[in-house]
C-alpha atoms as a PDB file:
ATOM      1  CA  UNK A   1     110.018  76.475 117.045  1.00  0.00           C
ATOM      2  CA  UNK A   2     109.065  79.070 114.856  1.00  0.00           C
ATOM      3  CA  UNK A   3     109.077  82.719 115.924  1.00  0.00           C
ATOM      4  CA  UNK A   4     107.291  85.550 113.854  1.00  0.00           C
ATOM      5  CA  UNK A   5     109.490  88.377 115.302  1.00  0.00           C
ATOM      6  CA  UNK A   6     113.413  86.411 114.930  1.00  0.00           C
ATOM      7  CA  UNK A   7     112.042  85.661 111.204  1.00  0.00           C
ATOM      8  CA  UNK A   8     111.313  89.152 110.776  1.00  0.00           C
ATOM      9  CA  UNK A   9     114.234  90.784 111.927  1.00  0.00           C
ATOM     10  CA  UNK A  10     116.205  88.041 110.201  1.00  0.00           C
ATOM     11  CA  UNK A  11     114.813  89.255 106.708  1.00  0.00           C
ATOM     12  CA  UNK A  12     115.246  93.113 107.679  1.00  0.00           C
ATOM     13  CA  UNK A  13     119.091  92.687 108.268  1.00  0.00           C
ATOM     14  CA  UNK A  14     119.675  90.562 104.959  1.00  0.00           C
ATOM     15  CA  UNK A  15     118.226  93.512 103.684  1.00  0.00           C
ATOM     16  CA  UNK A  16     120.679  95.566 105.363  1.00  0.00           C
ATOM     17  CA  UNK A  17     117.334  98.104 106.386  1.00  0.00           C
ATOM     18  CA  UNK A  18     117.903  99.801 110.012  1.00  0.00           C
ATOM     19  CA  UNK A  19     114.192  99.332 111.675  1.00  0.00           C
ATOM     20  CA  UNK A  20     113.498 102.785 110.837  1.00  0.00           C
ATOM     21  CA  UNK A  21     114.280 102.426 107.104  1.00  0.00           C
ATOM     22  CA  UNK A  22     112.378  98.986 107.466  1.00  0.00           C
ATOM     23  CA  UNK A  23     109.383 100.604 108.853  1.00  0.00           C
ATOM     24  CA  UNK A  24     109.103 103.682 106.266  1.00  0.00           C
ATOM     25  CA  UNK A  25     109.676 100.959 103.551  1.00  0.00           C
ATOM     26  CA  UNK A  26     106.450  99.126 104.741  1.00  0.00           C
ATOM     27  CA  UNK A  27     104.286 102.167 106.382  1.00  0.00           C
ATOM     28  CA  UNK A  28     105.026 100.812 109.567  1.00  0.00           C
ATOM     29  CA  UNK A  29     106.317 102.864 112.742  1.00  0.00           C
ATOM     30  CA  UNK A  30     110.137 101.755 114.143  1.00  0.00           C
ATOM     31  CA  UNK A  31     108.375 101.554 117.957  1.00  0.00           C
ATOM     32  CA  UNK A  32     106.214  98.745 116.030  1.00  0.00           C
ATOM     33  CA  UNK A  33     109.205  96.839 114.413  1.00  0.00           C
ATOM     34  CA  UNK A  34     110.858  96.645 118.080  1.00  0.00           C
ATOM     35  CA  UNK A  35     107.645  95.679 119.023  1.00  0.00           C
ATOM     36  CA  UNK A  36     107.093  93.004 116.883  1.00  0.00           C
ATOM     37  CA  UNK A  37     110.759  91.479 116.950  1.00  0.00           C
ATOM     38  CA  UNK A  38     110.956  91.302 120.407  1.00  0.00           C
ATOM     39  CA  UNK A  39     107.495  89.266 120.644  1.00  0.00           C
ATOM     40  CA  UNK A  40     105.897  91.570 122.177  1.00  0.00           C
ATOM     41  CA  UNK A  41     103.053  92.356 119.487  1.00  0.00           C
ATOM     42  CA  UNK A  42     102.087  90.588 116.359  1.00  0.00           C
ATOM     43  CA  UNK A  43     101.275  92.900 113.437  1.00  0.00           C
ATOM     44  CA  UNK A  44      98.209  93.185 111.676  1.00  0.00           C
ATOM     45  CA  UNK A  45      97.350  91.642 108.459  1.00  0.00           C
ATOM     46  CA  UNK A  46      97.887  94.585 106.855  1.00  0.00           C
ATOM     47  CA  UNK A  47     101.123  94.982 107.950  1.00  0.00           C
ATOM     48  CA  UNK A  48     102.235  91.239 107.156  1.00  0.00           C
ATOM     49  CA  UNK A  49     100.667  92.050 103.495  1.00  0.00           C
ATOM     50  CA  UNK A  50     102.457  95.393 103.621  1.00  0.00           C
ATOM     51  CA  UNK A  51     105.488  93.515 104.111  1.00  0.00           C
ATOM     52  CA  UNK A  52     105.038  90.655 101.473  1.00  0.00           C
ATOM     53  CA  UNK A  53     104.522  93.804  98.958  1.00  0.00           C
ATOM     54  CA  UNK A  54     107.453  95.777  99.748  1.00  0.00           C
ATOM     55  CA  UNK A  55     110.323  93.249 100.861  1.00  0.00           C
ATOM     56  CA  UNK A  56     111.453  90.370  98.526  1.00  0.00           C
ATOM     57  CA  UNK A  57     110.092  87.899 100.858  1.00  0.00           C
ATOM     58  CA  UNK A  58     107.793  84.520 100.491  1.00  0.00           C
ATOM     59  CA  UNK A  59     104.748  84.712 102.658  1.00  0.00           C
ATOM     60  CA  UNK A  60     105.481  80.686 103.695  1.00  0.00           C
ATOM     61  CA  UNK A  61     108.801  81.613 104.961  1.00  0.00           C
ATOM     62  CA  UNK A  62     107.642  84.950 106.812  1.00  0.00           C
ATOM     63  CA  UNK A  63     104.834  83.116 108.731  1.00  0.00           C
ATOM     64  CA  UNK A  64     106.952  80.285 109.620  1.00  0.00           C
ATOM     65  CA  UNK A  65     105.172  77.112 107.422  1.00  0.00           C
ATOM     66  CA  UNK A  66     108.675  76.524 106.003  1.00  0.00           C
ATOM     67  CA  UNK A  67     112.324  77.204 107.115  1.00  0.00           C
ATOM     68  CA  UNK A  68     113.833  77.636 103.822  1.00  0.00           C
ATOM     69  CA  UNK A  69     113.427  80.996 102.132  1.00  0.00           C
ATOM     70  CA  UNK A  70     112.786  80.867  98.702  1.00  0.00           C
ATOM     71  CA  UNK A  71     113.900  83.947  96.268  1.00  0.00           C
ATOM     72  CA  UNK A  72     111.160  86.049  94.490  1.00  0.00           C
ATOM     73  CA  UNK A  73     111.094  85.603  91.085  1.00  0.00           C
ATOM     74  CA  UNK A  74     110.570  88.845  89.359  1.00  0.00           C
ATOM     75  CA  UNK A  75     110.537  90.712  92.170  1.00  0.00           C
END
């Protein structure tokens, strides 16, 4: 079953990005990353778009409608 915070910390490690440096990186607060890994809060759009802007990431993969990430072209 798909889970929005797992995916999400899954992609900031690959990145190698402590959840502060993930959080500067995509004008987010580190008290919201923990918060949104451990399921306890889903972010707001403009966070998930936030994301899809600043991480190499495809938006199917981060919201769970596929398991298989795909790499960025261009990005």
């Amino acid at each position: 079953m798909f889970n929005f915070g797992q995916r999400l910390k899954k992609i900031r490690e690959e990145k190698g990005l402590t959840q502060k440096q993930f959080a500067e990186k995509i004008g987010s607060t580190e008290r919201g990353i923990q918060h949104y890994e451990a399921g306890d809060r889903e972010p707001a759009f403009r966070v998930i778009l936030s994301i899809l802007d600043n991480i190499d990431v495809d938006a199917n993969y981060l919201l769970g409608r596929t398991d298989t990430p795909a790499v960025l072209k261009g990005a």
